[in-house]
C-alpha atoms as a PDB file:
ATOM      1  CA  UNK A   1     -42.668 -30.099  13.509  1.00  0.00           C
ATOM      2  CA  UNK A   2     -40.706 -30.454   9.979  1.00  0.00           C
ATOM      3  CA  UNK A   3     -42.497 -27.083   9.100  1.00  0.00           C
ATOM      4  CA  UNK A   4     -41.406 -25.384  12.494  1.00  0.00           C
ATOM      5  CA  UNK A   5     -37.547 -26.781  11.458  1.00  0.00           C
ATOM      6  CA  UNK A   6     -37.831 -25.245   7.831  1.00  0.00           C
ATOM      7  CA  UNK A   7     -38.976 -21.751   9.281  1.00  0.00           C
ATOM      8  CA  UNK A   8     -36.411 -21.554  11.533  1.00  0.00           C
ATOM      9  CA  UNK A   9     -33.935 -22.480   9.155  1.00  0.00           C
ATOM     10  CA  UNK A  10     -34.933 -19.684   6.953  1.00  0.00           C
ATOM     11  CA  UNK A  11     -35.248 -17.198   9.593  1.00  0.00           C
ATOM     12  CA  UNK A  12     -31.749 -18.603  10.943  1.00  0.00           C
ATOM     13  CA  UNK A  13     -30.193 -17.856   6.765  1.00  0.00           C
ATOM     14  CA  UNK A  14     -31.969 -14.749   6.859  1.00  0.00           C
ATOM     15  CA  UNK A  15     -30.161 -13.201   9.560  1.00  0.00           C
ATOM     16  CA  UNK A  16     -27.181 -14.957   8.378  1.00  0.00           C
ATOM     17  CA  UNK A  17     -27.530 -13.056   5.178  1.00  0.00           C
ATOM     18  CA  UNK A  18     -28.220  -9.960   6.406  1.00  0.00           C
ATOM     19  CA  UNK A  19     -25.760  -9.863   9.084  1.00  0.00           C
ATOM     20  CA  UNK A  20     -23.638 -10.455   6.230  1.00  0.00           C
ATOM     21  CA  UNK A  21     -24.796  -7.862   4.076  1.00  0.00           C
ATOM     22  CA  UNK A  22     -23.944  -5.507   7.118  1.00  0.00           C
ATOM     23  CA  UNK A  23     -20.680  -6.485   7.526  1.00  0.00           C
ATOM     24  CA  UNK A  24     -20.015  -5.981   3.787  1.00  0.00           C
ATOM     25  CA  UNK A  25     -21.176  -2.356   3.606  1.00  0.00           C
ATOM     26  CA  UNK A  26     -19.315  -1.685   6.605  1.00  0.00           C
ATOM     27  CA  UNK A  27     -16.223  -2.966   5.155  1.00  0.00           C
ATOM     28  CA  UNK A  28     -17.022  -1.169   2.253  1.00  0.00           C
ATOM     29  CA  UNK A  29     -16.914   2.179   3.815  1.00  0.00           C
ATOM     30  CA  UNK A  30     -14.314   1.652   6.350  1.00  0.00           C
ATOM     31  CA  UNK A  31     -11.960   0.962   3.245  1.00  0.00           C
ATOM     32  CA  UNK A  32      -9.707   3.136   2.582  1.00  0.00           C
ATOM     33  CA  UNK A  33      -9.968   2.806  -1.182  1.00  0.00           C
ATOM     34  CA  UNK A  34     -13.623   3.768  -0.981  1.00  0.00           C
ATOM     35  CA  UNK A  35     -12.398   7.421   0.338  1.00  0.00           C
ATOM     36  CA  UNK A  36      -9.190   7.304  -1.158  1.00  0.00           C
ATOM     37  CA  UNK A  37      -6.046   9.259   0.043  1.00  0.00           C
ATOM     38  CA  UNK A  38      -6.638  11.249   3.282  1.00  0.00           C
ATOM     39  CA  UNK A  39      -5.176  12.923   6.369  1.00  0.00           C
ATOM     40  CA  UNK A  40      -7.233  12.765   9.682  1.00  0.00           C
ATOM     41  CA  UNK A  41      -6.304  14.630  12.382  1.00  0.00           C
ATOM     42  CA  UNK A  42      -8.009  12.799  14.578  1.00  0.00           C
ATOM     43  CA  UNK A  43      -9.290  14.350  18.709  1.00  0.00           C
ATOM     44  CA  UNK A  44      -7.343  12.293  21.649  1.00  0.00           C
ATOM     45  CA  UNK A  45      -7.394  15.345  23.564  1.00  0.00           C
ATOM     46  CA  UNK A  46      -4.313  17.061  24.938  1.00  0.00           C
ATOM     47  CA  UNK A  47      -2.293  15.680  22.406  1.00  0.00           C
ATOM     48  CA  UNK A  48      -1.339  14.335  18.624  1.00  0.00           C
ATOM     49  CA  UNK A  49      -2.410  11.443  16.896  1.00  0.00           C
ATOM     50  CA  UNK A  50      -2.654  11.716  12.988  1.00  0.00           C
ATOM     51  CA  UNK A  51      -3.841   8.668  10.088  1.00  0.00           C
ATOM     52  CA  UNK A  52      -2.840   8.850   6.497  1.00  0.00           C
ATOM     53  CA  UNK A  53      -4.515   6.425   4.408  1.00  0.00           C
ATOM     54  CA  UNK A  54      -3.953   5.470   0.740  1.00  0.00           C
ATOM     55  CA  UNK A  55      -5.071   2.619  -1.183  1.00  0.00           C
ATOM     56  CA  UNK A  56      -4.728   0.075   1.829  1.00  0.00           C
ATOM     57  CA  UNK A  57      -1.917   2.188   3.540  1.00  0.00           C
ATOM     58  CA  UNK A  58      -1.726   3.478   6.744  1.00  0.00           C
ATOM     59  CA  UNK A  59       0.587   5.855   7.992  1.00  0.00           C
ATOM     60  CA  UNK A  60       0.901   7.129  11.541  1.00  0.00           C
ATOM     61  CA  UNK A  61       2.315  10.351  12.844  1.00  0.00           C
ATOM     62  CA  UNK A  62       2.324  10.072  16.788  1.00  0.00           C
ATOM     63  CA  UNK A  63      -0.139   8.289  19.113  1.00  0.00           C
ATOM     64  CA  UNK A  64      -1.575  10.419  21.666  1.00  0.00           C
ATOM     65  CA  UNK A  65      -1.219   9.999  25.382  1.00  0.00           C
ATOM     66  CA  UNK A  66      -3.985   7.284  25.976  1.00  0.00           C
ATOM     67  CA  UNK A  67      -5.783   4.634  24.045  1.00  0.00           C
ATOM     68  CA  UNK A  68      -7.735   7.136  22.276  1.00  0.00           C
ATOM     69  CA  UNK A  69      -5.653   6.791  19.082  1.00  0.00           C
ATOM     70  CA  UNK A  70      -6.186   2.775  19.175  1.00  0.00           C
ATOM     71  CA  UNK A  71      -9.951   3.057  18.999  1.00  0.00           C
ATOM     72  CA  UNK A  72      -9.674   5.714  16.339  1.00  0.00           C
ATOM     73  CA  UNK A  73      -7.582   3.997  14.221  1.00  0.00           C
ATOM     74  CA  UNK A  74     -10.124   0.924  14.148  1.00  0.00           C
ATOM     75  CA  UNK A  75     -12.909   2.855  13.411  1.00  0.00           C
ATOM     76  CA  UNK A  76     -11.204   4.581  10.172  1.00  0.00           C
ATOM     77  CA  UNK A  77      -9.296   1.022   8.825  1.00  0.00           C
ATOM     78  CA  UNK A  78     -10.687  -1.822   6.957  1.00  0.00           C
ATOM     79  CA  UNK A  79     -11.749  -4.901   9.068  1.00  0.00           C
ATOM     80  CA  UNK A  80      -8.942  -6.993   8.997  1.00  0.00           C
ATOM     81  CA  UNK A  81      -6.486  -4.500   8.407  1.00  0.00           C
ATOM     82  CA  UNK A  82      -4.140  -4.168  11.147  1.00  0.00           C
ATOM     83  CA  UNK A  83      -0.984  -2.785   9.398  1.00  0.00           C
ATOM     84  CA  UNK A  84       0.740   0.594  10.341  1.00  0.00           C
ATOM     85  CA  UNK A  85       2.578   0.800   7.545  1.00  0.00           C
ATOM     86  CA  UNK A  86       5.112   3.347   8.643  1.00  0.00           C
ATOM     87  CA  UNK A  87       4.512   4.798  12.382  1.00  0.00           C
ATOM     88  CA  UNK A  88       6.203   8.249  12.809  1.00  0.00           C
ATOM     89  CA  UNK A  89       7.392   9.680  16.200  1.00  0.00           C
ATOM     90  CA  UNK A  90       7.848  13.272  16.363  1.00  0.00           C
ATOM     91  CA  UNK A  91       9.607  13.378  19.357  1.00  0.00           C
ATOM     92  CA  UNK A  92       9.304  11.442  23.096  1.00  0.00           C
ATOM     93  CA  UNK A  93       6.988  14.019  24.828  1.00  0.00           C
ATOM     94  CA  UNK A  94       4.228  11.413  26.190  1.00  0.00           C
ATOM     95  CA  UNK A  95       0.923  13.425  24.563  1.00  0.00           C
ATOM     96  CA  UNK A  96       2.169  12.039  21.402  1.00  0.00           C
ATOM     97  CA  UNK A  97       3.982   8.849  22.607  1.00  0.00           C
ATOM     98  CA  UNK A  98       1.768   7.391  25.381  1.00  0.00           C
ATOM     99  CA  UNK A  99      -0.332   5.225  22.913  1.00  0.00           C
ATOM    100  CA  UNK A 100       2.108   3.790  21.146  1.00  0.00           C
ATOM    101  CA  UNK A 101       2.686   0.412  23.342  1.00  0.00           C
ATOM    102  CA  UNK A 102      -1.084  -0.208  22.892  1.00  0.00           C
ATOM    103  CA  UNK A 103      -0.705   0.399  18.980  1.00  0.00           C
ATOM    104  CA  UNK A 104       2.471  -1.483  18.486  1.00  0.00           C
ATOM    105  CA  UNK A 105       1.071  -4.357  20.541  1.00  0.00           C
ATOM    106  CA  UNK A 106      -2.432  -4.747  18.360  1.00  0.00           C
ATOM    107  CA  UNK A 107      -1.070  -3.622  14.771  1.00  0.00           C
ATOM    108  CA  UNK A 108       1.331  -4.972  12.616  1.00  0.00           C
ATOM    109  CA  UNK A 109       4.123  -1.954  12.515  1.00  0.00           C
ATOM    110  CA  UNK A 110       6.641  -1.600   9.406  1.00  0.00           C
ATOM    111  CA  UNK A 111       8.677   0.618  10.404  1.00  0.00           C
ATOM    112  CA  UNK A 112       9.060   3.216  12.919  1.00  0.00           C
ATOM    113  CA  UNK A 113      10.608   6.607  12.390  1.00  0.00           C
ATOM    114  CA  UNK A 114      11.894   8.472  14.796  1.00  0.00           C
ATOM    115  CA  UNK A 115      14.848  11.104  16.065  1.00  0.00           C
ATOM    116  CA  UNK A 116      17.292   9.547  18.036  1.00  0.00           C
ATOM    117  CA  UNK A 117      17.320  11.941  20.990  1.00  0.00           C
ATOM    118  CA  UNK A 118      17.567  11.304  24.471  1.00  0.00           C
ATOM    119  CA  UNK A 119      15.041  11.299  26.790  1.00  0.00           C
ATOM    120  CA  UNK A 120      13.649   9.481  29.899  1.00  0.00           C
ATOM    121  CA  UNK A 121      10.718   7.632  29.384  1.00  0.00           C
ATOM    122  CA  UNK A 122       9.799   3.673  29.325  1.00  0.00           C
ATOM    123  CA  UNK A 123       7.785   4.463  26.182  1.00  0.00           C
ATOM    124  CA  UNK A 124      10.416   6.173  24.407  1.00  0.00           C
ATOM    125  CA  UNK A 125      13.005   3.226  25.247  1.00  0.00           C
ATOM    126  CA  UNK A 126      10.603   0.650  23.712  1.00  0.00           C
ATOM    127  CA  UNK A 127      10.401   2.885  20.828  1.00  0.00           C
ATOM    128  CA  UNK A 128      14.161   3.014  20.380  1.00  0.00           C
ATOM    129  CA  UNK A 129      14.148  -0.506  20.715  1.00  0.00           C
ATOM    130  CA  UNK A 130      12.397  -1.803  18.489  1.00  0.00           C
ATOM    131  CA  UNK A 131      14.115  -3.710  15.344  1.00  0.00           C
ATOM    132  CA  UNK A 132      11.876  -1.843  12.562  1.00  0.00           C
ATOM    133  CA  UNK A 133      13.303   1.729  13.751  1.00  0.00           C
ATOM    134  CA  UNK A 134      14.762   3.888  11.550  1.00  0.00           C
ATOM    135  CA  UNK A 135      16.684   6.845  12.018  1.00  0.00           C
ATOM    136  CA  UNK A 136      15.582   9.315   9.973  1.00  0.00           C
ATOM    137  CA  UNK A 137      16.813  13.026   8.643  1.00  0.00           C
ATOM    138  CA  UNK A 138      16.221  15.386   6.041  1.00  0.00           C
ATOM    139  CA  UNK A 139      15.934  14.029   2.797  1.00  0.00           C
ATOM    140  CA  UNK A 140      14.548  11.026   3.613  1.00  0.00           C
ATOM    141  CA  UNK A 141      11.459   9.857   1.367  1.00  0.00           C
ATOM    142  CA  UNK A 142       9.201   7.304   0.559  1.00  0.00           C
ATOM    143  CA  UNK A 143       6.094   7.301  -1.680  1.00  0.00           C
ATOM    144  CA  UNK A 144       2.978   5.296  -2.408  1.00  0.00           C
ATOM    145  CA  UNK A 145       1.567   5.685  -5.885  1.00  0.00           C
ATOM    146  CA  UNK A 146      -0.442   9.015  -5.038  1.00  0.00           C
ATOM    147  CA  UNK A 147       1.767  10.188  -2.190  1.00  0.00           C
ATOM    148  CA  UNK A 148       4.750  11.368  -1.177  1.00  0.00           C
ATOM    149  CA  UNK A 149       6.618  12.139   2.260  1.00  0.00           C
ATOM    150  CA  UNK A 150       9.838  14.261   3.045  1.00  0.00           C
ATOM    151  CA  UNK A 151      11.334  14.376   6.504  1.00  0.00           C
ATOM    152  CA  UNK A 152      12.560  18.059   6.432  1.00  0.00           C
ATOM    153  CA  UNK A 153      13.897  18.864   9.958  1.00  0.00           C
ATOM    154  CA  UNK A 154      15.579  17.192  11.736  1.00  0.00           C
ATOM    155  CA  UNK A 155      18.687  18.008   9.206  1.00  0.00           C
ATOM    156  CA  UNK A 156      20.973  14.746  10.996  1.00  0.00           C
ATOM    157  CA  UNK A 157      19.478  12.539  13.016  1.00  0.00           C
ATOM    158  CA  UNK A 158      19.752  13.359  17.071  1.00  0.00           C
ATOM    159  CA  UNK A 159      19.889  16.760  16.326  1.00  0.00           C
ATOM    160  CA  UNK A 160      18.094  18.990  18.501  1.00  0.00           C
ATOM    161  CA  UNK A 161      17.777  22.747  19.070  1.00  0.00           C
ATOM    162  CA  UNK A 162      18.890  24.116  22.380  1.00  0.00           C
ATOM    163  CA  UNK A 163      17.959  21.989  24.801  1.00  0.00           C
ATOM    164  CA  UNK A 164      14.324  21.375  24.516  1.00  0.00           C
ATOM    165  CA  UNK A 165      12.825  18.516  22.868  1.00  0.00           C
ATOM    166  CA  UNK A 166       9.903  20.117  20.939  1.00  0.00           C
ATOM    167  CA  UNK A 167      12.736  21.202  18.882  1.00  0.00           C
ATOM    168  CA  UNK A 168      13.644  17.571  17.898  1.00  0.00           C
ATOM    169  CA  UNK A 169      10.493  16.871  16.143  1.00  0.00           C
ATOM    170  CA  UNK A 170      10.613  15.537  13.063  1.00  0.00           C
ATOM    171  CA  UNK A 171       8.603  17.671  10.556  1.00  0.00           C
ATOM    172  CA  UNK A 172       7.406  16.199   7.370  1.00  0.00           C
ATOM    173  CA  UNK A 173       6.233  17.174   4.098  1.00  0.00           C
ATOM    174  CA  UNK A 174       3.255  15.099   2.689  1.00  0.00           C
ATOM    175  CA  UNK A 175       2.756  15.873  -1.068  1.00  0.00           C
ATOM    176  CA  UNK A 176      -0.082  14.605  -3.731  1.00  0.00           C
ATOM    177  CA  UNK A 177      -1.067  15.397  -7.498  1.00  0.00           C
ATOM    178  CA  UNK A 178      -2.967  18.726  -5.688  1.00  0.00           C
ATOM    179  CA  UNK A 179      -2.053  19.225  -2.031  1.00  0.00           C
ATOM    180  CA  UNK A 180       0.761  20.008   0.083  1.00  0.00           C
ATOM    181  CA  UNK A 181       0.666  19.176   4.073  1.00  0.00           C
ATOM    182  CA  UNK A 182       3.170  20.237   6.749  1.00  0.00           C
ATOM    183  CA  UNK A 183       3.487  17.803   9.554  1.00  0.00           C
ATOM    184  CA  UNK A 184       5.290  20.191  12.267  1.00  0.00           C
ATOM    185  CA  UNK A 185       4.993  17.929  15.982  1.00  0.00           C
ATOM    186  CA  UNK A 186       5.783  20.251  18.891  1.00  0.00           C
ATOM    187  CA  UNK A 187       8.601  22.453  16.710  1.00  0.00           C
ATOM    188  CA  UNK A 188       8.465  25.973  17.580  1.00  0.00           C
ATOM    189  CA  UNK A 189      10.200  28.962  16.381  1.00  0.00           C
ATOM    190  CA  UNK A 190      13.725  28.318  16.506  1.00  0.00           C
ATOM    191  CA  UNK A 191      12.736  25.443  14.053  1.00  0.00           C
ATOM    192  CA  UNK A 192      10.790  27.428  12.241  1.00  0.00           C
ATOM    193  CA  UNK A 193      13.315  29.947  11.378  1.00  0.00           C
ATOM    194  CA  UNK A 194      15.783  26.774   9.940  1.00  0.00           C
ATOM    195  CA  UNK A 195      13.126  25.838   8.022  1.00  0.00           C
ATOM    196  CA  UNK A 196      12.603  28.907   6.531  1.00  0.00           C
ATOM    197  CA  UNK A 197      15.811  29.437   5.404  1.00  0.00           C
ATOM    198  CA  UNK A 198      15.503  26.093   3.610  1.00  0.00           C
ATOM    199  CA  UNK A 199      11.864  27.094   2.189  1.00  0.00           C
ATOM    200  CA  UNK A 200      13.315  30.505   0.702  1.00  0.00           C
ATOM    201  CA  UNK A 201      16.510  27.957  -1.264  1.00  0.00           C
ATOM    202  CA  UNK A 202      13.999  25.941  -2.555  1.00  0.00           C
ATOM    203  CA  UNK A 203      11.700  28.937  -3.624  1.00  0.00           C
ATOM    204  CA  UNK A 204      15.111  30.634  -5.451  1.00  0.00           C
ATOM    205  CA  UNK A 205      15.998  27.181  -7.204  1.00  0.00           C
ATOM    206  CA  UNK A 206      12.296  26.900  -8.523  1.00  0.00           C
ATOM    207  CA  UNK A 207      11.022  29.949  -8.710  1.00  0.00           C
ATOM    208  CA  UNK A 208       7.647  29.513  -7.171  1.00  0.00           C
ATOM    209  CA  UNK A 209       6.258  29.926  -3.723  1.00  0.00           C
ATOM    210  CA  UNK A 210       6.427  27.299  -0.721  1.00  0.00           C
ATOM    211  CA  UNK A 211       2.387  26.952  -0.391  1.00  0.00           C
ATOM    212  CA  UNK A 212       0.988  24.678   1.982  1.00  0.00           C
ATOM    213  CA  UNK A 213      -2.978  23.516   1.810  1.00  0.00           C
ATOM    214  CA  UNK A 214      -2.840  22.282   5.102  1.00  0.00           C
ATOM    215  CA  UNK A 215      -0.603  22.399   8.309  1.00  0.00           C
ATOM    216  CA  UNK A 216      -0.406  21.030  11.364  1.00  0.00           C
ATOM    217  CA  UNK A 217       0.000  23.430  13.671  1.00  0.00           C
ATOM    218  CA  UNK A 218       3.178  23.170  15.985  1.00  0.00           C
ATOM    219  CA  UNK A 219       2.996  22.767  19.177  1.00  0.00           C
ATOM    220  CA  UNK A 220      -0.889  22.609  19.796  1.00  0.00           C
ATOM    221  CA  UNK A 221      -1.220  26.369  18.625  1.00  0.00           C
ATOM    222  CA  UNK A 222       1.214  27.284  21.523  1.00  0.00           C
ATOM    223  CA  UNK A 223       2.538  30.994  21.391  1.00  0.00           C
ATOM    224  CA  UNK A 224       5.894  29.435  21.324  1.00  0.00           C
ATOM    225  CA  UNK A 225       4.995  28.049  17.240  1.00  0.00           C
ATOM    226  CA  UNK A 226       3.307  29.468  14.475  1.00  0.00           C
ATOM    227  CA  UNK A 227       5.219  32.705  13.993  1.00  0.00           C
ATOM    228  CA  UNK A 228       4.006  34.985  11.802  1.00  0.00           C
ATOM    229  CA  UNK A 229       6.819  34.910   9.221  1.00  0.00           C
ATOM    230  CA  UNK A 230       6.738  31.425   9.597  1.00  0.00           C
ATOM    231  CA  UNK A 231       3.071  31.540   8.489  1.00  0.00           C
ATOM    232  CA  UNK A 232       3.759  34.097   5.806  1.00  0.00           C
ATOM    233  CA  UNK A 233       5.614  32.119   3.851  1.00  0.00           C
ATOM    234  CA  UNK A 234       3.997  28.763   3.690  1.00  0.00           C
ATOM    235  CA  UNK A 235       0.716  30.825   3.548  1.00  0.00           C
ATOM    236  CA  UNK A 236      -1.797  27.766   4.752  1.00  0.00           C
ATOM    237  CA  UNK A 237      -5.009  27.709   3.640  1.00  0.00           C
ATOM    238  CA  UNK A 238      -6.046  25.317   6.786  1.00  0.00           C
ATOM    239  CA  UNK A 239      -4.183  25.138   9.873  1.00  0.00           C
ATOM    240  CA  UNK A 240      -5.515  22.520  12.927  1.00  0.00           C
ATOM    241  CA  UNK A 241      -5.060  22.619  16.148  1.00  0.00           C
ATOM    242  CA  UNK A 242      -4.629  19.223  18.166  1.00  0.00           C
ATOM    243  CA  UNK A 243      -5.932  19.918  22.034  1.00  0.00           C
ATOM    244  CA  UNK A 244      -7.810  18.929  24.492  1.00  0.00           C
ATOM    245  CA  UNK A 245     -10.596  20.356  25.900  1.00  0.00           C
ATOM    246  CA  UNK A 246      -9.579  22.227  29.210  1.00  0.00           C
ATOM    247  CA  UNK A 247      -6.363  22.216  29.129  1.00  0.00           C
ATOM    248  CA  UNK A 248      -4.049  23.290  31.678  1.00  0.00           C
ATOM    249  CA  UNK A 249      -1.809  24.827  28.872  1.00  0.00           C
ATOM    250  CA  UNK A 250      -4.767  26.859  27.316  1.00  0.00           C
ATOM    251  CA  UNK A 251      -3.696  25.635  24.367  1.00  0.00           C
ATOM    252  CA  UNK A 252      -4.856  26.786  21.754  1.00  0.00           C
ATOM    253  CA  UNK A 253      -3.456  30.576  22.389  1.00  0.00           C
ATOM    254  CA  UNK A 254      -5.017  33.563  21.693  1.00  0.00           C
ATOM    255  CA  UNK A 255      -2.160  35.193  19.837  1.00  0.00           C
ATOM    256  CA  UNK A 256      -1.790  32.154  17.662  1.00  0.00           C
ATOM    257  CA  UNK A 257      -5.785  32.027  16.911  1.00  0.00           C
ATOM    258  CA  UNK A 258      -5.066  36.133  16.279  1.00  0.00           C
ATOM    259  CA  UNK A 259      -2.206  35.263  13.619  1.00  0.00           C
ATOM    260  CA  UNK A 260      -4.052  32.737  11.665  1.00  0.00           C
ATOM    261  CA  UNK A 261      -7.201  35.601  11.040  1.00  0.00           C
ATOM    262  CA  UNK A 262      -5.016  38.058  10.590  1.00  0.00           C
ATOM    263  CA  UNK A 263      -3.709  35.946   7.739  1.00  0.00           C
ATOM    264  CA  UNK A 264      -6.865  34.446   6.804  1.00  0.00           C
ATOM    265  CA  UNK A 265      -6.130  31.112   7.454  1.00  0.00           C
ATOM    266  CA  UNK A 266      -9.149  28.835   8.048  1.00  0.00           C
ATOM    267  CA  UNK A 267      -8.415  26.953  11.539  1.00  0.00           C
ATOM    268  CA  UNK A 268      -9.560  24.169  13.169  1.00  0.00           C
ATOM    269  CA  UNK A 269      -9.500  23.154  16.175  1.00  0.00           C
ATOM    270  CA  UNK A 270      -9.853  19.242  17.399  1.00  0.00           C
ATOM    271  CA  UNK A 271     -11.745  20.231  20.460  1.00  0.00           C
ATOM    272  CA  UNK A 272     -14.187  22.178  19.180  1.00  0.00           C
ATOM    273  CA  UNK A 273     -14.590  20.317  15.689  1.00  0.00           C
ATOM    274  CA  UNK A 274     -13.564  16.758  16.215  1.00  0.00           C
ATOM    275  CA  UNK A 275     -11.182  14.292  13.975  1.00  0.00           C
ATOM    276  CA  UNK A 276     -10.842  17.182  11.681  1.00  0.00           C
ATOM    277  CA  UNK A 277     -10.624  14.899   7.887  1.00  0.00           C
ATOM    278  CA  UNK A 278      -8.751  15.966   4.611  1.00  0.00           C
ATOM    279  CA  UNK A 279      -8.416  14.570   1.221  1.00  0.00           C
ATOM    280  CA  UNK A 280      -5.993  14.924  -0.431  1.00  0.00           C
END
């Protein structure tokens, strides 16, 4: 009997141990040290949902229109790591706002950035809510050792062009040691064309081009974004697309998908190609 006992209390530290070991390696590559600073455009179908992670951070730009983005963002953080360090809002369209209750509710949130425009929708009113929200406009920064982010539109906060909210989205500049990535949300041309202008100042004041490695493509590679000049001048060398399989929007378009090879822009698109991963 005493030998029986013994065996099974080795067997019992053995699994112990290994179970353990598991859980260690996991951790290990789930960290976002081990993979250091990346953007992941991660699939939640018909809508946004992107993770930046730098040594321990995590930054959030939108949440999808499901739980989706919940799951997703577990299976690319650190066990035990449930803080959104900064969660951006584009604007209150629900494909990028309809996960955010389940997110705010299971992570620890800094802060929350958004565009003070209005719109009707419980989410959005939560959102606004919220005692970590700030308001944010152009020229608003903050940085992490390796990284740094610039809201560039809107230009004042609640501003909006015409009267349809894709043209309140915040769009943000991410910038490392070697990359450049343009966050756009649902902006389309109208947007576009402000930004430009501001693109060519800053080109005159430092005499260099405005080259982005990687964009988000506005407006899931609608028509109504991605216009050719715009493209021209921030010349990506990636663009993704963020849509869902199906959709009733046929997002991506054709004459977007045209633009990007006539260009020669690689493209991605999250359907097709999954959680679509960059480092940076």
């Amino acid at each position: 009997m005493s030998n029986s006992l013994n065996l099974f209390e080795i067997a019992k530290k053995s699994r112990m141990v290994t179970l353990i070991f598991w859980f260690l390696i996991a951790s290990f590559f789930a960290d976002t040290n081990g993979f250091g600073s990346r953007v992941i455009i991660m699939d939640v179908g018909q809508g946004d949902a992107i993770l930046i992670q730098d040594s321990g951070y995590n930054f959030l730009i939108d949440c999808g229109y499901d739980d989706a983005a919940l799951y997703k963002i577990h299976s690319y953080t650190q066990f035990g790591n449930n803080k959104i360090d900064i969660l951006i809002i584009s604007h209150p369209h629900y494909d990028h706002i309809g996960g955010c209750l389940d997110i705010i509710d299971r992570f620890d949130i800094g802060e929350v950035w958004i565009n003070d425009v209005d719109y009707e929708l419980i989410e959005w009113e939560v959102l606004r809510s919220l005692e970590s929200v700030r308001l944010v406009e152009k020229g608003d920064v903050v940085s992490t050792d390796n990284l740094l982010f610039e809201v560039l539109f809107p230009f004042e906060n609640g501003e909006m062009v015409g009267n349809n909210v894709n043209n309140a989205s915040i769009v943000l500049l991410l910038e490392s040691e070697h990359n450049r990535v343009l966050f756009t949300g649902d902006a389309e041309a109208p947007v576009e064309t402000l930004l430009l202008n501001e693109f060519n100042l800053r080109m005159e004041k430092d005499d260099s081009s405005f080259k982005i490695d990687l964009l988000k493509a506005g407006h899931h590679c609608s028509k109504s974004s991605s216009s050719q000049s715009f493209l021209q001048i921030i010349n990506p060398d990636i663009a993704v697309c963020s849509a869902g399989l199906d959709n009733k929007f046929n997002h991506p378009s054709p004459e977007v998908i045209d633009r990007f090879e006539l260009l020669g822009i690689d493209y991605h698109i999250t359907f097709l190609d999954g959680d679509y991963i960059f480092d940076l």
